[in-house]
N, C-alpha and C. Protein backbone atom coordinates (compact mmCIF):
# COMPACT_ATOMS: atom_id res chain seq x y z
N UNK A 1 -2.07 0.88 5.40
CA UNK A 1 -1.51 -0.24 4.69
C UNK A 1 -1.94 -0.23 3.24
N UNK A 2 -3.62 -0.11 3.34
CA UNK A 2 -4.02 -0.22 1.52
C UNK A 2 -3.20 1.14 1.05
N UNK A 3 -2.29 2.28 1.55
CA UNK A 3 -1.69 3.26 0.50
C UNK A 3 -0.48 3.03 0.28
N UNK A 4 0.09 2.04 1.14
CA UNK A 4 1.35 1.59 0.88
C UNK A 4 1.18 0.68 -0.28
N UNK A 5 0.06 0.05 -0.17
CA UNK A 5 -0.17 -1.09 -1.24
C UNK A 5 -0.39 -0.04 -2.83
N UNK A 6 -1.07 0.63 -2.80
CA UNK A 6 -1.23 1.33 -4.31
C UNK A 6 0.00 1.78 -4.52
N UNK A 7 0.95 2.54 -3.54
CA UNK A 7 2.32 3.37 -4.00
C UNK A 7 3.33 1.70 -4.79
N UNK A 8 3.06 0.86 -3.94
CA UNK A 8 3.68 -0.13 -4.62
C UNK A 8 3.26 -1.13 -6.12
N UNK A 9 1.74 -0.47 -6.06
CA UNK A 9 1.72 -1.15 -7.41
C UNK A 9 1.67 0.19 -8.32
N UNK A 10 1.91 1.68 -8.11
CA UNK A 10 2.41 2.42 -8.63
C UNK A 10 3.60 2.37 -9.70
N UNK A 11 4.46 1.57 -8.70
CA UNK A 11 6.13 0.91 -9.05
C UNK A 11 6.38 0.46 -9.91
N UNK A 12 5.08 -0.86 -10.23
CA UNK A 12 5.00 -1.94 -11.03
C UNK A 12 4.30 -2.05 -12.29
N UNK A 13 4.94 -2.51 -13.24
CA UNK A 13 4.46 -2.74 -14.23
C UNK A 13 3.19 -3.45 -14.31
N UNK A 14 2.16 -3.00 -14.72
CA UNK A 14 0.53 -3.60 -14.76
C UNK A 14 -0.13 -3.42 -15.63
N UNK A 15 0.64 -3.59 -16.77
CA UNK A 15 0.72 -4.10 -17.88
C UNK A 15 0.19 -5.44 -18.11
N UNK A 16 -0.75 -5.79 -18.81
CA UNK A 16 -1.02 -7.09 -19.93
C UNK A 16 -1.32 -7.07 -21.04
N UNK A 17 -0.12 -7.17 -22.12
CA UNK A 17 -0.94 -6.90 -23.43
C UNK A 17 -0.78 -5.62 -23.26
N UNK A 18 -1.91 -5.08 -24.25
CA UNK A 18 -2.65 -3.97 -24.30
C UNK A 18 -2.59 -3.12 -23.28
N UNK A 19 -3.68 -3.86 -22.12
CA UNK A 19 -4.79 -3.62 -21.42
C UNK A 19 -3.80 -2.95 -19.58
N UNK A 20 -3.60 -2.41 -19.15
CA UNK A 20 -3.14 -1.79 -17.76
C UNK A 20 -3.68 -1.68 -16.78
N UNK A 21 -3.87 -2.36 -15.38
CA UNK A 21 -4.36 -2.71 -14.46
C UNK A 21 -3.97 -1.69 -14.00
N UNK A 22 -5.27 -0.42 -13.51
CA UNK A 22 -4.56 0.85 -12.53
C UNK A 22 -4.41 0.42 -11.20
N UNK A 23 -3.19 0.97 -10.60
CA UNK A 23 -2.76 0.80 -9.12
C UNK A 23 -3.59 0.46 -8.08
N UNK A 24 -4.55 1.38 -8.29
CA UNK A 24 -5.56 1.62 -6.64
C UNK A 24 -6.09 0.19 -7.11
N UNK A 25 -6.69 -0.60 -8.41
CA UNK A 25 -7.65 -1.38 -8.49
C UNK A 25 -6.68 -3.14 -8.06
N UNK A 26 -5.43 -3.00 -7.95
CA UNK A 26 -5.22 -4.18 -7.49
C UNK A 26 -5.34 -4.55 -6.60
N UNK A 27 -5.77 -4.00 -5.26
CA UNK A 27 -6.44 -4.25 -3.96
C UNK A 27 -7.47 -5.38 -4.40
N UNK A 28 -8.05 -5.32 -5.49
CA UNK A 28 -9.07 -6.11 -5.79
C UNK A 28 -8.88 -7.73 -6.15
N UNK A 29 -7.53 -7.93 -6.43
CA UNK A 29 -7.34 -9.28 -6.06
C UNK A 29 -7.31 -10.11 -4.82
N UNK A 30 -7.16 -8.90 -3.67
CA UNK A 30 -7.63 -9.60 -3.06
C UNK A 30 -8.94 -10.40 -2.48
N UNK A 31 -9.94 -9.60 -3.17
CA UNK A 31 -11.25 -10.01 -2.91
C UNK A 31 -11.32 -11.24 -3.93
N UNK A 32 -10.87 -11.20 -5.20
CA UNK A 32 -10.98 -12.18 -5.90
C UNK A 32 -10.34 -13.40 -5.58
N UNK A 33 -8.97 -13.64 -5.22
CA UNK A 33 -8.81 -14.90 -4.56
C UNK A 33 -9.16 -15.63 -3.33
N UNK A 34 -10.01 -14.25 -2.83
CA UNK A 34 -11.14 -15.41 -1.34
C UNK A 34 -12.28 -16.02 -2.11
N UNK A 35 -13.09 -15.19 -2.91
CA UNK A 35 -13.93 -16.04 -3.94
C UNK A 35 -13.67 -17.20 -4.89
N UNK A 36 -11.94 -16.97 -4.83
CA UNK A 36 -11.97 -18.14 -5.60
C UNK A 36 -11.86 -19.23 -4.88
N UNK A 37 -10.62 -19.00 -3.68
CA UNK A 37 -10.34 -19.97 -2.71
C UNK A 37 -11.28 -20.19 -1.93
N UNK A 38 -12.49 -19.64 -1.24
CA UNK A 38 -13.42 -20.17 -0.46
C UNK A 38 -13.61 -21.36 -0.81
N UNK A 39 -14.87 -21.49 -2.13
CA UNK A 39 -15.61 -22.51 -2.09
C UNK A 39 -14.12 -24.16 -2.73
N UNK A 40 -13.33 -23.43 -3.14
CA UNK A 40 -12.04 -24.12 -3.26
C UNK A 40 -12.13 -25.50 -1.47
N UNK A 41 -11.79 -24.44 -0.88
CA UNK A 41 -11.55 -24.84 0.68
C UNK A 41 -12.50 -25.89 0.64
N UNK A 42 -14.15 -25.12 0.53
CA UNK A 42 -15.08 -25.91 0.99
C UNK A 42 -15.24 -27.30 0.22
N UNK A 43 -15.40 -27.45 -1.00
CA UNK A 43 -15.82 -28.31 -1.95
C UNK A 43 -14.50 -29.23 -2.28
N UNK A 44 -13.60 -28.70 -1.80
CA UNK A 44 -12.08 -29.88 -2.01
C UNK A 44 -11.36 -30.22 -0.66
N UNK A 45 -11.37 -29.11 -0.29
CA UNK A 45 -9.87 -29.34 0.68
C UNK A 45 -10.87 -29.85 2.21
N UNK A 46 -12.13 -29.62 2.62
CA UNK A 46 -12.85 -29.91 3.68
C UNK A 46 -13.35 -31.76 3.53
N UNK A 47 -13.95 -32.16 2.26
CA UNK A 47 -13.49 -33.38 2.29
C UNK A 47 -12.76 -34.21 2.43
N UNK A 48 -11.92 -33.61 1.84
CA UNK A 48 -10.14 -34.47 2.14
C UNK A 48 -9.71 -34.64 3.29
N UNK A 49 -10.18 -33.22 4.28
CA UNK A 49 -9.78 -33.49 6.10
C UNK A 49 -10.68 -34.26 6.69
N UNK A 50 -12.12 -34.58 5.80
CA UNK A 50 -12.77 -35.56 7.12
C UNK A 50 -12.65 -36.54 7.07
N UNK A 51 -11.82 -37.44 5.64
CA UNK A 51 -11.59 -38.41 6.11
C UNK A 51 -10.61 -38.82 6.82
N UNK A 52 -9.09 -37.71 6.94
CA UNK A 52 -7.99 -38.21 7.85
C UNK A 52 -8.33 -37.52 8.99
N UNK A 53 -9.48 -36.78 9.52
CA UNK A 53 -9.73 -36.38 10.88
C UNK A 53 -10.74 -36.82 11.31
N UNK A 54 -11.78 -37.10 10.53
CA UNK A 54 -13.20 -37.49 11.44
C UNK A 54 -13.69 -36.88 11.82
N UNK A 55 -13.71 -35.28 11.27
CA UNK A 55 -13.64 -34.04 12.16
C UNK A 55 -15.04 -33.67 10.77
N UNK A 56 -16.16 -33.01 11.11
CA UNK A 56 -17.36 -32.81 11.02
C UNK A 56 -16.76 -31.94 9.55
N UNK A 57 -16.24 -30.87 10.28
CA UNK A 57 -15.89 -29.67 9.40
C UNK A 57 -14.49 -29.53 8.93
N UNK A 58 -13.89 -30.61 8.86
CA UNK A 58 -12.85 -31.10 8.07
C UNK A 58 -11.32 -31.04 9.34
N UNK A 59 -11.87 -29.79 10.32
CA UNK A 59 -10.35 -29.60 10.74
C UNK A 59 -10.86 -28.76 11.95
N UNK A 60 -10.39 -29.10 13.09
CA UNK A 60 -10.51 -28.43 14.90
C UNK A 60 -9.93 -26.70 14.07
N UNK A 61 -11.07 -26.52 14.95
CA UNK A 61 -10.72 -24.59 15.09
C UNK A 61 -9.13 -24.47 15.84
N UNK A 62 -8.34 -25.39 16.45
CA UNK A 62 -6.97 -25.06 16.72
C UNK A 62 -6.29 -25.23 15.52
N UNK A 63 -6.44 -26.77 14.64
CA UNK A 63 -5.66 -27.40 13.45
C UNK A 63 -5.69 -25.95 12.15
N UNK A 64 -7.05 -25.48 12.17
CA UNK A 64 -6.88 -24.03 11.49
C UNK A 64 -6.44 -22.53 11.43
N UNK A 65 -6.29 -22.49 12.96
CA UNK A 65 -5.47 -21.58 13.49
C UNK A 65 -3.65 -21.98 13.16
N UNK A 66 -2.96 -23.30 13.25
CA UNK A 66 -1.72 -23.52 12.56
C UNK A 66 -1.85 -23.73 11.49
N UNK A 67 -2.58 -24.08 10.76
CA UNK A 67 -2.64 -23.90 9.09
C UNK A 67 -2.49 -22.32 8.72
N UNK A 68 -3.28 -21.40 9.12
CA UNK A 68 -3.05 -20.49 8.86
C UNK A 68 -1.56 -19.42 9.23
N UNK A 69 -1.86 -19.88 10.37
CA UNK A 69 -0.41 -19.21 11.06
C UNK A 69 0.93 -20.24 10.01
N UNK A 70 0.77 -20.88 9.84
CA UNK A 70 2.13 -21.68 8.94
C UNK A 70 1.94 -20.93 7.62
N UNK A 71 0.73 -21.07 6.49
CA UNK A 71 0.19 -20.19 5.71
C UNK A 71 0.91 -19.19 5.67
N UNK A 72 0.50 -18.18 6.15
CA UNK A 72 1.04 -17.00 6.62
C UNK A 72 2.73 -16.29 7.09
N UNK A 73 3.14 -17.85 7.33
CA UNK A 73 4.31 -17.56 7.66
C UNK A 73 5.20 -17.54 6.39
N UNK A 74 4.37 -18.61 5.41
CA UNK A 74 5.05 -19.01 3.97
C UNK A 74 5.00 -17.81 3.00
N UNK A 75 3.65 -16.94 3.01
CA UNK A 75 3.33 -15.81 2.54
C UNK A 75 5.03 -14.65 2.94
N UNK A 76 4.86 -14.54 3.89
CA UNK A 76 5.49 -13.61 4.42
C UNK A 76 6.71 -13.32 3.69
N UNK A 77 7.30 -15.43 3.97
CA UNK A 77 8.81 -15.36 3.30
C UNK A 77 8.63 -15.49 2.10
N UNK A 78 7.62 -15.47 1.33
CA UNK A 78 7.42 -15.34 -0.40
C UNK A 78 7.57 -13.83 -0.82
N UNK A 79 6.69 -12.43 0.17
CA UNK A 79 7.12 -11.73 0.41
C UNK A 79 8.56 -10.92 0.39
N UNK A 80 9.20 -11.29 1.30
CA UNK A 80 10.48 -11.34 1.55
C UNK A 80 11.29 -11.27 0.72
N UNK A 81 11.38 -12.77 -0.28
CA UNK A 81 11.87 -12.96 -1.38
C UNK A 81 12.08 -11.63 -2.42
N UNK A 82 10.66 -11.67 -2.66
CA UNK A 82 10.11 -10.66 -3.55
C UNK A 82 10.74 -8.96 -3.32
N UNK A 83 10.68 -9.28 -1.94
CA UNK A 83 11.22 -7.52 -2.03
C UNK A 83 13.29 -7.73 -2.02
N UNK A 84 13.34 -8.80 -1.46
CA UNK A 84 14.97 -8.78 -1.54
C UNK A 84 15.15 -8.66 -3.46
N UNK A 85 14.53 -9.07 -4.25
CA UNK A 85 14.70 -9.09 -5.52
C UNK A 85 14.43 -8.18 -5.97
N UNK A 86 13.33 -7.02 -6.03
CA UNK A 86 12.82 -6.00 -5.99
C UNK A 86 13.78 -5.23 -5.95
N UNK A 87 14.49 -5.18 -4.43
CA UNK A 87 15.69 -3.98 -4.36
C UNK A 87 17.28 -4.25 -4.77
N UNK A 88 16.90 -5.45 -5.41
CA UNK A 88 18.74 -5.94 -6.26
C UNK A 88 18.26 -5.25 -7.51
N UNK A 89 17.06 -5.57 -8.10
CA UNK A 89 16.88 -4.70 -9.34
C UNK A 89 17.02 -3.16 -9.15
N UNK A 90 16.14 -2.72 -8.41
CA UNK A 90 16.57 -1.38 -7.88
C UNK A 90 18.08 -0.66 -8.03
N UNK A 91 18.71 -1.45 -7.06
CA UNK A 91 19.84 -1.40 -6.34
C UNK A 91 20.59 -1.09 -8.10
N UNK A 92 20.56 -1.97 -8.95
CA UNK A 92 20.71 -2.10 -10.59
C UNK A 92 20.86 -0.96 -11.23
N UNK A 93 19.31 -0.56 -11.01
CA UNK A 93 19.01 0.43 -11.98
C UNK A 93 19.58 2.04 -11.58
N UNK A 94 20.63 1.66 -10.36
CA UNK A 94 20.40 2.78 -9.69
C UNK A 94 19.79 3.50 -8.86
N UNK A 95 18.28 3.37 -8.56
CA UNK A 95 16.95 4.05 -7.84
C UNK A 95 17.75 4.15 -6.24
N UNK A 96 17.90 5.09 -5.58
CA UNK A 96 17.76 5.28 -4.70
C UNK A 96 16.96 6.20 -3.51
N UNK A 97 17.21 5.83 -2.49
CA UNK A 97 15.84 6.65 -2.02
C UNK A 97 16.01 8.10 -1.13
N UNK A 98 15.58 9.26 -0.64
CA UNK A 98 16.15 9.90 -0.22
C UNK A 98 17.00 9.79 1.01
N UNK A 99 16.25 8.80 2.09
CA UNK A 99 17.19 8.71 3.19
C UNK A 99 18.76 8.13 2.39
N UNK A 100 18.62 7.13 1.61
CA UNK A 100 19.91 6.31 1.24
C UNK A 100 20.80 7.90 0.64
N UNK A 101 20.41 8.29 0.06
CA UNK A 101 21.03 9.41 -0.96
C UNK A 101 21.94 10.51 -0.03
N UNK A 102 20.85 10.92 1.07
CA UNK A 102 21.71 11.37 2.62
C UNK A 102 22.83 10.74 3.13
N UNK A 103 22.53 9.26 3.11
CA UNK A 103 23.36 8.81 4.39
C UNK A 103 24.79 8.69 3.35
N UNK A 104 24.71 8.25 1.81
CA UNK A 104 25.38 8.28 1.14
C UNK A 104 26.20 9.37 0.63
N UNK A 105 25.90 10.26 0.46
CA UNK A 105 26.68 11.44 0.33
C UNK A 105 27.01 12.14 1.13
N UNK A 106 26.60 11.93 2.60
CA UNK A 106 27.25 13.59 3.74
C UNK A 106 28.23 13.12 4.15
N UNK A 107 29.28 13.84 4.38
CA UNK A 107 30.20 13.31 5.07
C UNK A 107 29.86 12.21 6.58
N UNK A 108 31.39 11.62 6.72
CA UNK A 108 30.76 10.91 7.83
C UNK A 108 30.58 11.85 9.44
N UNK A 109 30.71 12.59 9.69
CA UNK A 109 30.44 13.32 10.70
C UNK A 109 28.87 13.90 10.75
N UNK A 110 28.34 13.98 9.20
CA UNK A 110 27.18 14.60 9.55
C UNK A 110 26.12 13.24 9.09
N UNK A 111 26.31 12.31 8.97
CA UNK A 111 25.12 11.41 8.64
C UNK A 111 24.29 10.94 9.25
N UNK A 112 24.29 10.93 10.19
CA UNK A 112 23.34 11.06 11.63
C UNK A 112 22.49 12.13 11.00
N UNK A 113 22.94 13.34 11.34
CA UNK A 113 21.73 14.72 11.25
C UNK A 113 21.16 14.58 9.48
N UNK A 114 22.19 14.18 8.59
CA UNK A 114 21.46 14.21 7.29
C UNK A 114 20.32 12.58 7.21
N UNK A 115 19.97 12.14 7.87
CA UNK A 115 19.41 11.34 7.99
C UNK A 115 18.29 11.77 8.53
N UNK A 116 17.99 12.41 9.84
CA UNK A 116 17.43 12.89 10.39
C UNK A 116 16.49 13.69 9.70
N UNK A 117 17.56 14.26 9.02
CA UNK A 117 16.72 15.46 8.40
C UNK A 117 16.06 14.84 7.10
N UNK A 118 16.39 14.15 6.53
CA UNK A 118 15.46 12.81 5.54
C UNK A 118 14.04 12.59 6.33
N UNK A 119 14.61 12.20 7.17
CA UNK A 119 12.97 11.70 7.77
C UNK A 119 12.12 12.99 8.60
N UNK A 120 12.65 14.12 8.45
CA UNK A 120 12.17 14.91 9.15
C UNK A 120 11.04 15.54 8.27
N UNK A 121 11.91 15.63 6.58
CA UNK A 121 11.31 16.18 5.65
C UNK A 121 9.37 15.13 5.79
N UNK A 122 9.65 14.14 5.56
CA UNK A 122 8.65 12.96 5.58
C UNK A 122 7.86 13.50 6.68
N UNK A 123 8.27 13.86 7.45
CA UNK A 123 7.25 13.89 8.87
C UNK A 123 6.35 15.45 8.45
N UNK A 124 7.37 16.04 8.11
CA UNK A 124 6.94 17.64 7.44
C UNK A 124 5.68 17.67 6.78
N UNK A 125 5.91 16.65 5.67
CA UNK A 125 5.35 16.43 4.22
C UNK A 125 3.13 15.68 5.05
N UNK A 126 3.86 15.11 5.66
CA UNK A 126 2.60 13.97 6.48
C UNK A 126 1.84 15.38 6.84
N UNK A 127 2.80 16.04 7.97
CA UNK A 127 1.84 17.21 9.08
C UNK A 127 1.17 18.22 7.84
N UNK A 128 1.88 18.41 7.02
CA UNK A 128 1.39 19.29 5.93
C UNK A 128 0.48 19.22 5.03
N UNK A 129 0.40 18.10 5.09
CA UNK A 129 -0.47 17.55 4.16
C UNK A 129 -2.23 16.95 5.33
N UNK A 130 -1.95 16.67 6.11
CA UNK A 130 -3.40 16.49 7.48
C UNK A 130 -3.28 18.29 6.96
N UNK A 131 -2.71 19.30 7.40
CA UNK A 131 -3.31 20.73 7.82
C UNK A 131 -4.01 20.95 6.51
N UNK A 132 -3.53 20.64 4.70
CA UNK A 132 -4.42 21.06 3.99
C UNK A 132 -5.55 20.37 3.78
N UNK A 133 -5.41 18.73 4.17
CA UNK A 133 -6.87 18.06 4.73
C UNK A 133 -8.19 18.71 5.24
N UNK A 134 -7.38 19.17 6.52
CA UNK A 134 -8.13 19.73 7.51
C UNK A 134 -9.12 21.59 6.66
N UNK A 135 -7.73 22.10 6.20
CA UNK A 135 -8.48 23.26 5.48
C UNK A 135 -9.38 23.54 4.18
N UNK A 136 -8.89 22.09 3.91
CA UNK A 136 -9.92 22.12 2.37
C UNK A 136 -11.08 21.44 3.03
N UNK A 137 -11.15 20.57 4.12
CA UNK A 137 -12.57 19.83 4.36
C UNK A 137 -13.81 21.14 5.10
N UNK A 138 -12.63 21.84 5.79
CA UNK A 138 -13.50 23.16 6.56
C UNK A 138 -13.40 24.01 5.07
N UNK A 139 -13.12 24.34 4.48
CA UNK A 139 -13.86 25.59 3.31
C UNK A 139 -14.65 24.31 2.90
N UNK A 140 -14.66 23.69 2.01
CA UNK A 140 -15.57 23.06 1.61
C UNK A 140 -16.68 22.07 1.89
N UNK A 141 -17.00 22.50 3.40
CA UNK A 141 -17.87 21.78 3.97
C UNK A 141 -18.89 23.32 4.80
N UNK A 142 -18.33 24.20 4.42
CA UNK A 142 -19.15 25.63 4.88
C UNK A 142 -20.54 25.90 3.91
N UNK A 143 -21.08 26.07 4.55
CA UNK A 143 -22.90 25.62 4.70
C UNK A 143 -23.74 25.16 4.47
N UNK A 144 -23.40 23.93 4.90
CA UNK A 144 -23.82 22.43 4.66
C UNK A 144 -23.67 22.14 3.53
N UNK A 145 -22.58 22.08 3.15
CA UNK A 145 -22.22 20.97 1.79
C UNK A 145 -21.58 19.96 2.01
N UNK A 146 -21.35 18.76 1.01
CA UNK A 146 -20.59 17.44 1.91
C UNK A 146 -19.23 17.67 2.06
N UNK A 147 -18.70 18.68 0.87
CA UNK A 147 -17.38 18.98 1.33
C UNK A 147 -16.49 17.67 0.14
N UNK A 148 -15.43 18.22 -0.08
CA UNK A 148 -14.79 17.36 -1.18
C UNK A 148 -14.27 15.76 -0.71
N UNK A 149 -14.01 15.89 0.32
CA UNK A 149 -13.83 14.36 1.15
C UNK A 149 -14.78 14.06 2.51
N UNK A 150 -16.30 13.69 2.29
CA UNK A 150 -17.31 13.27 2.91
C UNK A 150 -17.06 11.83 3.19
N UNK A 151 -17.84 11.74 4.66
CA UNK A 151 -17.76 10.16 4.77
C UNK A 151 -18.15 9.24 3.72
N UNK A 152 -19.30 9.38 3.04
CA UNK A 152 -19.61 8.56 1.55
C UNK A 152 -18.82 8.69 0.72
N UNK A 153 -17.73 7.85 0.37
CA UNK A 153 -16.40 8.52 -0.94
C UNK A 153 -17.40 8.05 -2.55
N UNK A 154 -18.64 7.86 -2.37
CA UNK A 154 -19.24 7.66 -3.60
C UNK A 154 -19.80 9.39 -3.76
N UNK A 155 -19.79 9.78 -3.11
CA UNK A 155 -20.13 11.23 -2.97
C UNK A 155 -18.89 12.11 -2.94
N UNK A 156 -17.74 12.16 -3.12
CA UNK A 156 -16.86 12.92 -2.72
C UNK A 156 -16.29 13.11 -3.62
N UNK A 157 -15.36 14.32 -4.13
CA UNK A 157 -15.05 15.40 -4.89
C UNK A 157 -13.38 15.01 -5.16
N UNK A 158 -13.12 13.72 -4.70
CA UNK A 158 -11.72 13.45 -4.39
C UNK A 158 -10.91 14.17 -6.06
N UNK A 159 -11.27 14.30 -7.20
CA UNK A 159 -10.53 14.91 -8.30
C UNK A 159 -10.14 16.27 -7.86
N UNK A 160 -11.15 17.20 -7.45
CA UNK A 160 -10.88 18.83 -6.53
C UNK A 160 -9.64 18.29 -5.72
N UNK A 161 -9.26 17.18 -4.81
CA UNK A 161 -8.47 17.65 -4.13
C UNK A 161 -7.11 17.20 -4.76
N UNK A 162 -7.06 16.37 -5.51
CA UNK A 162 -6.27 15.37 -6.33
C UNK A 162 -5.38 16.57 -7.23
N UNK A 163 -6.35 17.74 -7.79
CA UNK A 163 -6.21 18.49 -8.78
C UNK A 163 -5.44 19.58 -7.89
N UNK A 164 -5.36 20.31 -6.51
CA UNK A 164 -5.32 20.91 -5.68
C UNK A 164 -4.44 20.77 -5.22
N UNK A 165 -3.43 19.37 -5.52
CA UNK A 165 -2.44 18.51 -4.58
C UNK A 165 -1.07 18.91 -6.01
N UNK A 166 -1.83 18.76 -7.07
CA UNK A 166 -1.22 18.77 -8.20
C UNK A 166 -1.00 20.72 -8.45
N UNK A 167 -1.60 21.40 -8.48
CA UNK A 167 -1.07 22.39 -8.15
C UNK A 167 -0.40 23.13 -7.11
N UNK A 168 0.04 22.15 -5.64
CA UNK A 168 0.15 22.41 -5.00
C UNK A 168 1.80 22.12 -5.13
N UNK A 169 2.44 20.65 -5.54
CA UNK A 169 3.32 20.47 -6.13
C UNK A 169 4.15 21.26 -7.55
N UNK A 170 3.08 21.93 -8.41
CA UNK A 170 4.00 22.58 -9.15
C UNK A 170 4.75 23.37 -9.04
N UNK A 171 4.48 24.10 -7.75
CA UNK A 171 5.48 25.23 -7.11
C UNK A 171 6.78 24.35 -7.49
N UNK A 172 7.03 23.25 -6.74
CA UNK A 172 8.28 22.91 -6.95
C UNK A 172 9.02 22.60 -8.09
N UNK A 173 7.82 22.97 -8.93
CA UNK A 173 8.84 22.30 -10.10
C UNK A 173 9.06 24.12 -11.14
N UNK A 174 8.68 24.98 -10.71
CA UNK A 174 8.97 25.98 -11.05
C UNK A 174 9.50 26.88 -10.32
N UNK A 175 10.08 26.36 -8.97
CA UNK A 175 11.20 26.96 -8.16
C UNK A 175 12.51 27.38 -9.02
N UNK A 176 13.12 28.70 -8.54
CA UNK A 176 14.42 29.26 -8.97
C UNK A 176 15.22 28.55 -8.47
């Protein structure tokens, strides 16, 4: 989920000013709005429930379980919103994606299999990408070293493989 989340703030402008919020680091709002909203909860919103509940801690462990679940439900369709708008702009600018680009151009007899084969590529790309995982962690973990992606990622070499991924892609862009 958190790489779906960076590819999507990849997308996005993160931009202020000047100053550019890199992708991977917006995960970090989420930590920042529990710090903000915690003591929020505690110091405002927990008073306010004990006096219309009488309830110690402002609100029954059920009454917070539907707050949240309602919460959550509002999130979702804010969500929602957001991406239906997202892909009208899209839709705008033109951007389309490879499955759409398949199903859109093959004739209609073959759009089934050109579809298929859209997502087949994806499945390709996944398995191919675990096997050079797997082969760069075994060379570079041969005799006793941590190896470029170690369980400690404060220790890990992740630019080697980053750099490795990037030459691994230029083939394609210097294909005949």
């Amino acid at each position: 989920m958190s790489t779906m989340f960076v590819e999507q703030g990849m997308m996005m402008d993160t931009t202020i000013g000047s100053f550019t919020i890199p992708a991977a680091s917006l995960s970090t709002f989420d930590v920042i709005s529990v710090i903000f909203w915690v003591p929020v909860y505690d110091r405002i919103l927990v008073p306010i429930a004990r006096k219309f509940t009488n309830q110690g801690r402002g609100f029954t462990e059920l009454q917070r379980i539907g707050i949240s679940l309602f919460l959550s439900i509002l999130c979702m369709l804010a969500a929602t919103l957001v991406e239906i708008k997202r892909l009208d702009i899209a839709a705008s600018l033109g951007y389309n994606t490879p499955l759409k680009f398949f199903y859109g151009q093959s004739p209609d007899a073959m759009r089934s299999l050109c579809s298929t084969l859209s997502l087949q590529t994806n499945s390709l790309g996944n398995n191919l990408s675990s096997f050079i995982l797997t082969v760069v962690t075994s060379i570079t973990t041969s005799g006793g070293q941590p190896g470029w992606i170690p369980d400690n990622l404060i220790r890990a070499r992740l630019r080697d493989r980053q750099f490795t991924s990037c030459l691994l892609n230029l083939q394609f862009i210097f294909q005949p």
